[in-house]
Protein backbone atom coordinates (compact mmCIF):
# COMPACT_ATOMS: atom_id res chain seq x y z
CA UNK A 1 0.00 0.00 0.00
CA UNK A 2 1.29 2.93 -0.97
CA UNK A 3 -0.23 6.80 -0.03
CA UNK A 4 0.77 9.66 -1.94
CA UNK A 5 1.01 12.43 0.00
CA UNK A 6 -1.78 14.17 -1.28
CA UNK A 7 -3.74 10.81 0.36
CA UNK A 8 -1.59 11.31 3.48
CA UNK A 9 -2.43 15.15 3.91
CA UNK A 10 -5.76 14.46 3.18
CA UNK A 11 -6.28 11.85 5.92
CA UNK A 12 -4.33 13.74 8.52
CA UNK A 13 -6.57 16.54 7.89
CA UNK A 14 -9.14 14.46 8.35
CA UNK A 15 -8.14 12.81 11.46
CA UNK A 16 -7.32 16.57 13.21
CA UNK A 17 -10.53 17.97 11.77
CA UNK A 18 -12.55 14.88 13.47
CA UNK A 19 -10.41 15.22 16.42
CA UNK A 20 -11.08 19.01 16.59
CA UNK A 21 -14.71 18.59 16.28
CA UNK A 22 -15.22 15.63 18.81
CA UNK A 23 -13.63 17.72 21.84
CA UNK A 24 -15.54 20.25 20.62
CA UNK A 25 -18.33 18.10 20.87
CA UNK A 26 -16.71 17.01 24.84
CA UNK A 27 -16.41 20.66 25.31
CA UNK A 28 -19.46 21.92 24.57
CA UNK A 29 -21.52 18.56 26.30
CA UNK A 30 -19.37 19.29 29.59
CA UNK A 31 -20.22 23.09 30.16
CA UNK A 32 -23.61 21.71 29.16
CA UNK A 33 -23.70 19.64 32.18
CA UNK A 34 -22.28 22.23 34.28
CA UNK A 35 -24.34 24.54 33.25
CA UNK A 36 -27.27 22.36 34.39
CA UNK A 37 -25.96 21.08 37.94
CA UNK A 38 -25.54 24.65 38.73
CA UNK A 39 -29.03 25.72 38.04
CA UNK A 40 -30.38 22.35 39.92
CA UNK A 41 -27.96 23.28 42.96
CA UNK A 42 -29.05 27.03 42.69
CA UNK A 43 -32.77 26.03 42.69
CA UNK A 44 -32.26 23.72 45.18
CA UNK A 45 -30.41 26.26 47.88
CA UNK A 46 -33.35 28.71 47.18
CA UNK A 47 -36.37 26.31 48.16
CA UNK A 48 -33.57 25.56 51.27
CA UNK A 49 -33.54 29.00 52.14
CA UNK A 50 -36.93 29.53 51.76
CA UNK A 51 -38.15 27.19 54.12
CA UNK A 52 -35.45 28.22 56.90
CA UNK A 53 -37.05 31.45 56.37
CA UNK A 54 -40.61 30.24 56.81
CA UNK A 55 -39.31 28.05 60.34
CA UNK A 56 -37.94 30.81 61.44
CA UNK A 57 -41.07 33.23 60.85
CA UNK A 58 -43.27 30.70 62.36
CA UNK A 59 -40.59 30.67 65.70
CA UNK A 60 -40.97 34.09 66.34
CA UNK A 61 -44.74 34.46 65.56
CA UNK A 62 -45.87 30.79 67.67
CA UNK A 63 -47.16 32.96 70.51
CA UNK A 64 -50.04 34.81 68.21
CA UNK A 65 -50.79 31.43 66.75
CA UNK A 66 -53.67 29.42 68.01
CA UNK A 67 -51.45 26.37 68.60
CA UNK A 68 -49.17 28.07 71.13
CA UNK A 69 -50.63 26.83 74.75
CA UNK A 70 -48.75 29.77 76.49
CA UNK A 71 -50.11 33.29 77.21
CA UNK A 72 -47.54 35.32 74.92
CA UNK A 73 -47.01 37.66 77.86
CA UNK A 74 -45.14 34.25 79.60
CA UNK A 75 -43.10 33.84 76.54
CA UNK A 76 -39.69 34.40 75.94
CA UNK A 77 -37.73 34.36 72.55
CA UNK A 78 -34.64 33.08 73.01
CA UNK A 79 -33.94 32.09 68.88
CA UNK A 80 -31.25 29.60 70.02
CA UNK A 81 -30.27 27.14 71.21
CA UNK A 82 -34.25 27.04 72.07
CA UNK A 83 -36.80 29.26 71.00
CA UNK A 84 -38.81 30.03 73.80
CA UNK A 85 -38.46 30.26 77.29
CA UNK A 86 -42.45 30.16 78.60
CA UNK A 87 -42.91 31.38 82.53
CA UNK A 88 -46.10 29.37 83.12
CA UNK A 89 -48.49 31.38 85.31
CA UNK A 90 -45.86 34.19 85.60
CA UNK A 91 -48.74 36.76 84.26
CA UNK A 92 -51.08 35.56 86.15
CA UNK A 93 -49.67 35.39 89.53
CA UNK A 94 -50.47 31.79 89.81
CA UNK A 95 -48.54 28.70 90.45
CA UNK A 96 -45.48 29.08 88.07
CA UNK A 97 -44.27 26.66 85.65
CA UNK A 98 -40.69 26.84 83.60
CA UNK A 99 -41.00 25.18 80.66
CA UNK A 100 -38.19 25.49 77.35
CA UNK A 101 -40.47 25.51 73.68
CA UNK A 102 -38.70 24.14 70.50
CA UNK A 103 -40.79 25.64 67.82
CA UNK A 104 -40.70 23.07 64.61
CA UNK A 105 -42.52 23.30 60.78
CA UNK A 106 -43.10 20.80 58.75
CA UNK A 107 -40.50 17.66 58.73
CA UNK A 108 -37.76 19.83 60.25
CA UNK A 109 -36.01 17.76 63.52
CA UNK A 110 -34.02 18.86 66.85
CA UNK A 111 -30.57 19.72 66.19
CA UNK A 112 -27.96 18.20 67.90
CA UNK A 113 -27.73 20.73 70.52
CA UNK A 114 -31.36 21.31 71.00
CA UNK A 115 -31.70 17.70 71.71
CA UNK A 116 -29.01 18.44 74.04
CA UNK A 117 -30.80 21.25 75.68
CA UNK A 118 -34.10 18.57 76.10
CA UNK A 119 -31.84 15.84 77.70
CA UNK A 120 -30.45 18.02 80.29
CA UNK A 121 -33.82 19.25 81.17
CA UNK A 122 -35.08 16.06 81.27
CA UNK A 123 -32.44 15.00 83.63
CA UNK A 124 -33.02 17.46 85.97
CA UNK A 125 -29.51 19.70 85.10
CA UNK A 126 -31.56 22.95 85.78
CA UNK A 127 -30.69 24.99 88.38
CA UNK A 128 -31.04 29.19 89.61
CA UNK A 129 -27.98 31.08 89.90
CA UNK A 130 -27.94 34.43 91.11
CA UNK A 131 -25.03 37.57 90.08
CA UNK A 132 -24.87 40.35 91.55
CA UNK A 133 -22.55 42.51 90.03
């Protein structure tokens, strides 16, 4: 077999030309992709964000909500590492109750150190400590 180099030119042409156009092709398909998993990741941190900012509205407005078994004049925000801090009875000059209030929406779960919050409260590691400065 013998090429002339008119054949050769034209098949290494050929071959660069195919070459050229398939990581074009790679190119093109991977910015594609990018592209894509950027929006998804974008669209995915702004339905995040929106329902931190709904759990978080709902926190501070629990004590105008029918649900909320506290007076709101017994309530406390607190934001974290509990939300509410309810003095039981404190408005009404009866028998007085502390209780701590997690507010939660929807699916959302105790964090690690709420759950640590409920554990030492269920345990009793509660006490009053008075400063004077």
């Amino acid at each position: 077999m013998n090429f002339s180099q008119g054949e050769l030119g034209a098949a290494l042409v050929g071959m660069v030309s195919g070459l050229s156009l398939a990581w074009l092709a790679l190119g093109l398909r991977y910015r594609l992709t990018i592209a894509k998993l950027v929006s998804q990741a974008r669209g995915q941190a702004l339905k995040a964000s929106g329902a931190v900012l709904k759990g978080q509205a709902a926190e501070q407005l629990a004590p105008l909500s029918g649900g909320f078994p506290y007076l709101p004049a017994d309530a406390r925000f607190l934001g974290s590492p509990i939300d509410y801090l309810v003095f039981d009875g404190l408005s009404e000059e009866g028998p007085l109750e502390i209780v701590f209030v997690e507010v939660k929406t929807g699916q959302s779960r105790l964090s690690a150190r709420e759950r640590r919050v409920r554990e030492a409260v269920e345990a009793g590691r509660c006490r009053w400590e008075e400063l004077r400065l």
